[in-house]
Structures are given as C-alpha cells and as structure tokens.
C-alpha atoms as a PDB file:
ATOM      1  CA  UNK A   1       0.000   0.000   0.000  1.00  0.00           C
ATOM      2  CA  UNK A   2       1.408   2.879  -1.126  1.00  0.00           C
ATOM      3  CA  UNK A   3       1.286   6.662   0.954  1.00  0.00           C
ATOM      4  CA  UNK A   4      -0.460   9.337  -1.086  1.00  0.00           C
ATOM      5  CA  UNK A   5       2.065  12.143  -2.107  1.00  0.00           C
ATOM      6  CA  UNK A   6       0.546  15.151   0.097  1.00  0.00           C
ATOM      7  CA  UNK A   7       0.693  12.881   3.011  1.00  0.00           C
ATOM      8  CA  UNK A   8       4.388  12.398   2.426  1.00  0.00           C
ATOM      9  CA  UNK A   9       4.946  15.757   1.907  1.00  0.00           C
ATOM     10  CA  UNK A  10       3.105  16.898   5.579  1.00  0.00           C
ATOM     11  CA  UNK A  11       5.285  13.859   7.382  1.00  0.00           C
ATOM     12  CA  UNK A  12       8.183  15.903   5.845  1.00  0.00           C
ATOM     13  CA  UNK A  13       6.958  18.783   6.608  1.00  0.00           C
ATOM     14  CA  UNK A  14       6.331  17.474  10.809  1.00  0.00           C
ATOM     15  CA  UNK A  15       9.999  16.082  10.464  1.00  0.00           C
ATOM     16  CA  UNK A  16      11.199  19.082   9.142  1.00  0.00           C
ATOM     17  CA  UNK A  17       9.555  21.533  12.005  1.00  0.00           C
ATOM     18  CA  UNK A  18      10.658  19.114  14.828  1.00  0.00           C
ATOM     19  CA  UNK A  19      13.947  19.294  14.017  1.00  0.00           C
ATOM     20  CA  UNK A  20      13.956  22.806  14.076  1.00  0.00           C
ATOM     21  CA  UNK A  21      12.660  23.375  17.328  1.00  0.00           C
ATOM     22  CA  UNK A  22      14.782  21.113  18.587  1.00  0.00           C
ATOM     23  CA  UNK A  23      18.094  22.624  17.175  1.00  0.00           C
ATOM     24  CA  UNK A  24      16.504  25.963  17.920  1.00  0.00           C
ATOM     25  CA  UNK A  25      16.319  25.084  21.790  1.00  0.00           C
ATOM     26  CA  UNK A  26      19.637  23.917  21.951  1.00  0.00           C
ATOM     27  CA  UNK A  27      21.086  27.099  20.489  1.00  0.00           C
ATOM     28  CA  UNK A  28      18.815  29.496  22.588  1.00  0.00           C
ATOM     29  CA  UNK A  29      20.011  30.827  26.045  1.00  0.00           C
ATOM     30  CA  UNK A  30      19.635  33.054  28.935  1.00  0.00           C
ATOM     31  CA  UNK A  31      21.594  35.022  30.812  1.00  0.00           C
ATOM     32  CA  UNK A  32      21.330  37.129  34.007  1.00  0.00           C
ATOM     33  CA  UNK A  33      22.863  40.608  34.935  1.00  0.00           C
ATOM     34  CA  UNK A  34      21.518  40.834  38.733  1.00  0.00           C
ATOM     35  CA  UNK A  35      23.629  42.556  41.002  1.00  0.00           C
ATOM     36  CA  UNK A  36      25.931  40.793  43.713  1.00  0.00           C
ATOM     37  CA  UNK A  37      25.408  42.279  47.067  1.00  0.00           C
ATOM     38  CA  UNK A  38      28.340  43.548  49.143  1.00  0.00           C
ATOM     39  CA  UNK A  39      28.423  41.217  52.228  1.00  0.00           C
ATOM     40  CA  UNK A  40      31.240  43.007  54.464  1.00  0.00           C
ATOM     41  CA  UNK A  41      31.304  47.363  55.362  1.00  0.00           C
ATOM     42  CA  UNK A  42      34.115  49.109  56.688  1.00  0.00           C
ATOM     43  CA  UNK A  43      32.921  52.637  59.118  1.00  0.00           C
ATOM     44  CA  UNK A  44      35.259  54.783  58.706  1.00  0.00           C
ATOM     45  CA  UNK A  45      35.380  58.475  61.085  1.00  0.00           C
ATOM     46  CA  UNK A  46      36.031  61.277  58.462  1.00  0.00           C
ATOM     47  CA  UNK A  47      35.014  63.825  61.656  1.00  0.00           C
ATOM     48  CA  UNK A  48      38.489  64.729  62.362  1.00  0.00           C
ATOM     49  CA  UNK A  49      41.631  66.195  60.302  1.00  0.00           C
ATOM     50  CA  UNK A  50      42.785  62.933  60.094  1.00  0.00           C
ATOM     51  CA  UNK A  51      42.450  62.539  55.607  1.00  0.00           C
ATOM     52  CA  UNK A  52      43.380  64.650  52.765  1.00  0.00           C
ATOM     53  CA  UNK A  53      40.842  64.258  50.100  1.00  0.00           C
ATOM     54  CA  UNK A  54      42.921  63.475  46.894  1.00  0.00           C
ATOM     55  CA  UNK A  55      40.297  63.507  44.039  1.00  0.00           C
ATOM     56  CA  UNK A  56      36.838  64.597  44.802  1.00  0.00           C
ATOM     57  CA  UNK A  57      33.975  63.034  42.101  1.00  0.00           C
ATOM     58  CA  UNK A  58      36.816  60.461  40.825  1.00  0.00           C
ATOM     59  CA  UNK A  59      34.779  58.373  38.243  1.00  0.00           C
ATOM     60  CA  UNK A  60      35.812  55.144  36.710  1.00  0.00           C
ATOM     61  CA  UNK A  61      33.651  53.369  33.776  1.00  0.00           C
ATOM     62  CA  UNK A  62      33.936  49.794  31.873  1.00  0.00           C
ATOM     63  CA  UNK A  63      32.048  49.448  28.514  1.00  0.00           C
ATOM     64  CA  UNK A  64      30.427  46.112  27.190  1.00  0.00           C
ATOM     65  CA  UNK A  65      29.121  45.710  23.784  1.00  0.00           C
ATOM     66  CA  UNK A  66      26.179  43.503  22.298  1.00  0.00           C
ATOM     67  CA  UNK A  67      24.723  42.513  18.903  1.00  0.00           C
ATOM     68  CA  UNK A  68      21.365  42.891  18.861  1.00  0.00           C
ATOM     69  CA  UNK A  69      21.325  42.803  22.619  1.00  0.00           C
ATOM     70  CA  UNK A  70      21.270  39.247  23.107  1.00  0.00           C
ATOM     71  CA  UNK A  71      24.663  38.256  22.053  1.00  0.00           C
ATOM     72  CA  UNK A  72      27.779  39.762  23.923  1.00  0.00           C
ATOM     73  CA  UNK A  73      30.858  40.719  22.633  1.00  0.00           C
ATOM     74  CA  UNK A  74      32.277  42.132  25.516  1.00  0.00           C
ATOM     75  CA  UNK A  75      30.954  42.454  28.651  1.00  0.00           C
ATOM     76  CA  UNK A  76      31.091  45.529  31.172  1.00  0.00           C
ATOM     77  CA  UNK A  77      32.960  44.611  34.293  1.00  0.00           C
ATOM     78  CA  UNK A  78      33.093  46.049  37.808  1.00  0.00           C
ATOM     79  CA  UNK A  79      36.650  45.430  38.805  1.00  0.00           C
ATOM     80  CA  UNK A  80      37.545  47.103  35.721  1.00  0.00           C
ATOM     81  CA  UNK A  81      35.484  50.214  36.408  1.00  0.00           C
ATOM     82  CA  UNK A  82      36.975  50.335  39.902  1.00  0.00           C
ATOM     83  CA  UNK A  83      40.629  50.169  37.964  1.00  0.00           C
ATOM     84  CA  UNK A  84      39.748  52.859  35.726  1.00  0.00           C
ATOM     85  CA  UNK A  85      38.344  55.041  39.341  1.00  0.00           C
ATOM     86  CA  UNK A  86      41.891  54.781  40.766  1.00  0.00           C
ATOM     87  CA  UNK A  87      43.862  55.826  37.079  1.00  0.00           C
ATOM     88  CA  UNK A  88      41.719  58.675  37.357  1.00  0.00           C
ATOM     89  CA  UNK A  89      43.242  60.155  40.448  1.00  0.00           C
ATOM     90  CA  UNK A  90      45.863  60.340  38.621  1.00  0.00           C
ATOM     91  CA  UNK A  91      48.793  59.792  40.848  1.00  0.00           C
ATOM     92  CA  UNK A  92      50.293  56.248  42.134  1.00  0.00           C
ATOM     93  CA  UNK A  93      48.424  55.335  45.047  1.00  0.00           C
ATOM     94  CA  UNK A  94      50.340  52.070  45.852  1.00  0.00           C
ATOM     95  CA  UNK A  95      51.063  51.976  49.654  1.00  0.00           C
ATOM     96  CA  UNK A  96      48.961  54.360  50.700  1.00  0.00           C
ATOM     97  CA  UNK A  97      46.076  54.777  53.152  1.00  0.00           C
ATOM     98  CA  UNK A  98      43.607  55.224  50.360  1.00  0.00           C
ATOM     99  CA  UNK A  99      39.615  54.707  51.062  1.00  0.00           C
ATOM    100  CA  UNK A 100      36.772  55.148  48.714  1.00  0.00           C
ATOM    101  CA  UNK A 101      33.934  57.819  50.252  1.00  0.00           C
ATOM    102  CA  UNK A 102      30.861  58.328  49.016  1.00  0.00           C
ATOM    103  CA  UNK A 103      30.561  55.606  46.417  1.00  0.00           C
ATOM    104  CA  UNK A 104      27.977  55.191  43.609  1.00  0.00           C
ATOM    105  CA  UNK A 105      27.382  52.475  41.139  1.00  0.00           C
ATOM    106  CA  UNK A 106      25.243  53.519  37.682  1.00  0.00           C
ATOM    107  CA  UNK A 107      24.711  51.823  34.835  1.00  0.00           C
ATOM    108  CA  UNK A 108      22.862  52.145  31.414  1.00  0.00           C
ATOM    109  CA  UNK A 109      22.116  50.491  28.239  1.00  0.00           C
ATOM    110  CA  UNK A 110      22.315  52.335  24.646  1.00  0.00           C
ATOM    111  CA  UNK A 111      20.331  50.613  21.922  1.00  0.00           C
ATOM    112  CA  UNK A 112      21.322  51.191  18.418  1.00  0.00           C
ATOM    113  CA  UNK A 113      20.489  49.106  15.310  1.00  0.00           C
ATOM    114  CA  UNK A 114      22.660  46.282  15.397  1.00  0.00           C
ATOM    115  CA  UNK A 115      24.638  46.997  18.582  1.00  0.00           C
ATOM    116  CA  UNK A 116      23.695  47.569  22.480  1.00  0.00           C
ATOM    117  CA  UNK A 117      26.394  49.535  24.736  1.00  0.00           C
ATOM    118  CA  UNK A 118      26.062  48.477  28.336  1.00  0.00           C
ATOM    119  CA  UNK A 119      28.217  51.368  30.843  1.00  0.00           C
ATOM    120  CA  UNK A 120      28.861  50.451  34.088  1.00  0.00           C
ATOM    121  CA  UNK A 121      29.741  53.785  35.769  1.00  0.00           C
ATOM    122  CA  UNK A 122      31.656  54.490  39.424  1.00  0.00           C
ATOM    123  CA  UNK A 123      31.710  57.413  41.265  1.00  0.00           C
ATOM    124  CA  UNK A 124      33.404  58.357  44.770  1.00  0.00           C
ATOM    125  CA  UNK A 125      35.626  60.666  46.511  1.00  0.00           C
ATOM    126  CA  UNK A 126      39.494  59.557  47.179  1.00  0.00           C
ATOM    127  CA  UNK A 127      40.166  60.264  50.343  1.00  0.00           C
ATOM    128  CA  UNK A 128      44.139  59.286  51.791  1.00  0.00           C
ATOM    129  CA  UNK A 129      44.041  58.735  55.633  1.00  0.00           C
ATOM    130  CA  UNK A 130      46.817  59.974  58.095  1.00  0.00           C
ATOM    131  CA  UNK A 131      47.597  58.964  61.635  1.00  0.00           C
END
C-alpha cells in the first residue's frame, strides 16, 4: 500500500519543524545581569583632620558591547570600572592609606540598530588617611 504524495509531503513537513525546534532550543540561552550584594562594610570616622581628600567626584567606567542585545561581545565589568576610578586620580596610590567615600554604582544600556552599549559607571571621593 502505497502513501499518497501530500501525506508524504506533511510527514516531511512534521519532520522538518521538529527538528527545528529542537536545534533551535539547543542554540537558545539566557543570561542574568543581577547585582551581587556587598556582604562586608568598613565605618570609617572622616570627623576629624585625620584625611586629605585626593580627588573629589573620581569616576571610573567599563564598557560592554552587544549585537542585537542578546549576544555579547564584551561584557562591562566592575573590577575594571573600579581600575579605571583609581587611574583617574591620577597619581600612584600604591602603599597608601587610600579609602573610597561616598561611592555610587550607575549603569545604562544604549540601543542602536545592530549593537547595544552596556556602561557600568563608578563614582566616589578619594580620600588618603593619616595617623
């Protein structure tokens, strides 16, 4: 008994879709940006003349980059933004007392046609302690 030709051609057709959800939902993904919180704090007395502020509104930024904001070229990174807040005081801090005051964290998300530009953005005031 032979199978009539349209029938053949909708079994094809069923084969043809299956496989394409399945290779489909072994390419897709997901991904999460939530935020990590800080588990430890440091109090710090700035009531006395005991610091020199070094660089007031010292900000630091990292860049990622996107196509078609789903798939990551680079990605922005915190520890890089912090890196990028210390360059900008502009002066070797190596060995010193240094502490960050007044610390914020932005970021933001620029959409363009092909490309999305995530900026992860640091500001503080450097502040160098004496004894």
């Amino acid at each position: 008994m032979e199978i009539p030709a349209r029938f053949d051609i909708l079994r094809r057709l069923s084969t043809a879709a299956c496989l394409l959800l399945i290779t489909g939902g072994l390419l897709a993904g997901c991904a999460s940006r939530g935020k990590m919180p800080t588990l430890h704090e440091t109090h710090v007395s700035l009531g006395s003349d005991n610091f020199k502020l070094l660089r007031p509104n010292a900000q630091g930024e990292s860049v990622g980059i996107s196509l078609f904001g789903l798939i990551p070229i680079t990605s922005p990174s915190f520890s890089e933004a912090r890196s990028s807040l210390y360059r900008s005081a502009g002066e070797s801090l190596q060995g010193r007392s240094i502490a960050l005051a007044s610390m914020s964290q932005e970021e933001s998300t620029v959409f363009l046609l092909l490309v999305s530009m995530r900026r992860i953005t640091l500001s503080a005031d450097i502040v160098e302690f004496h004894e």
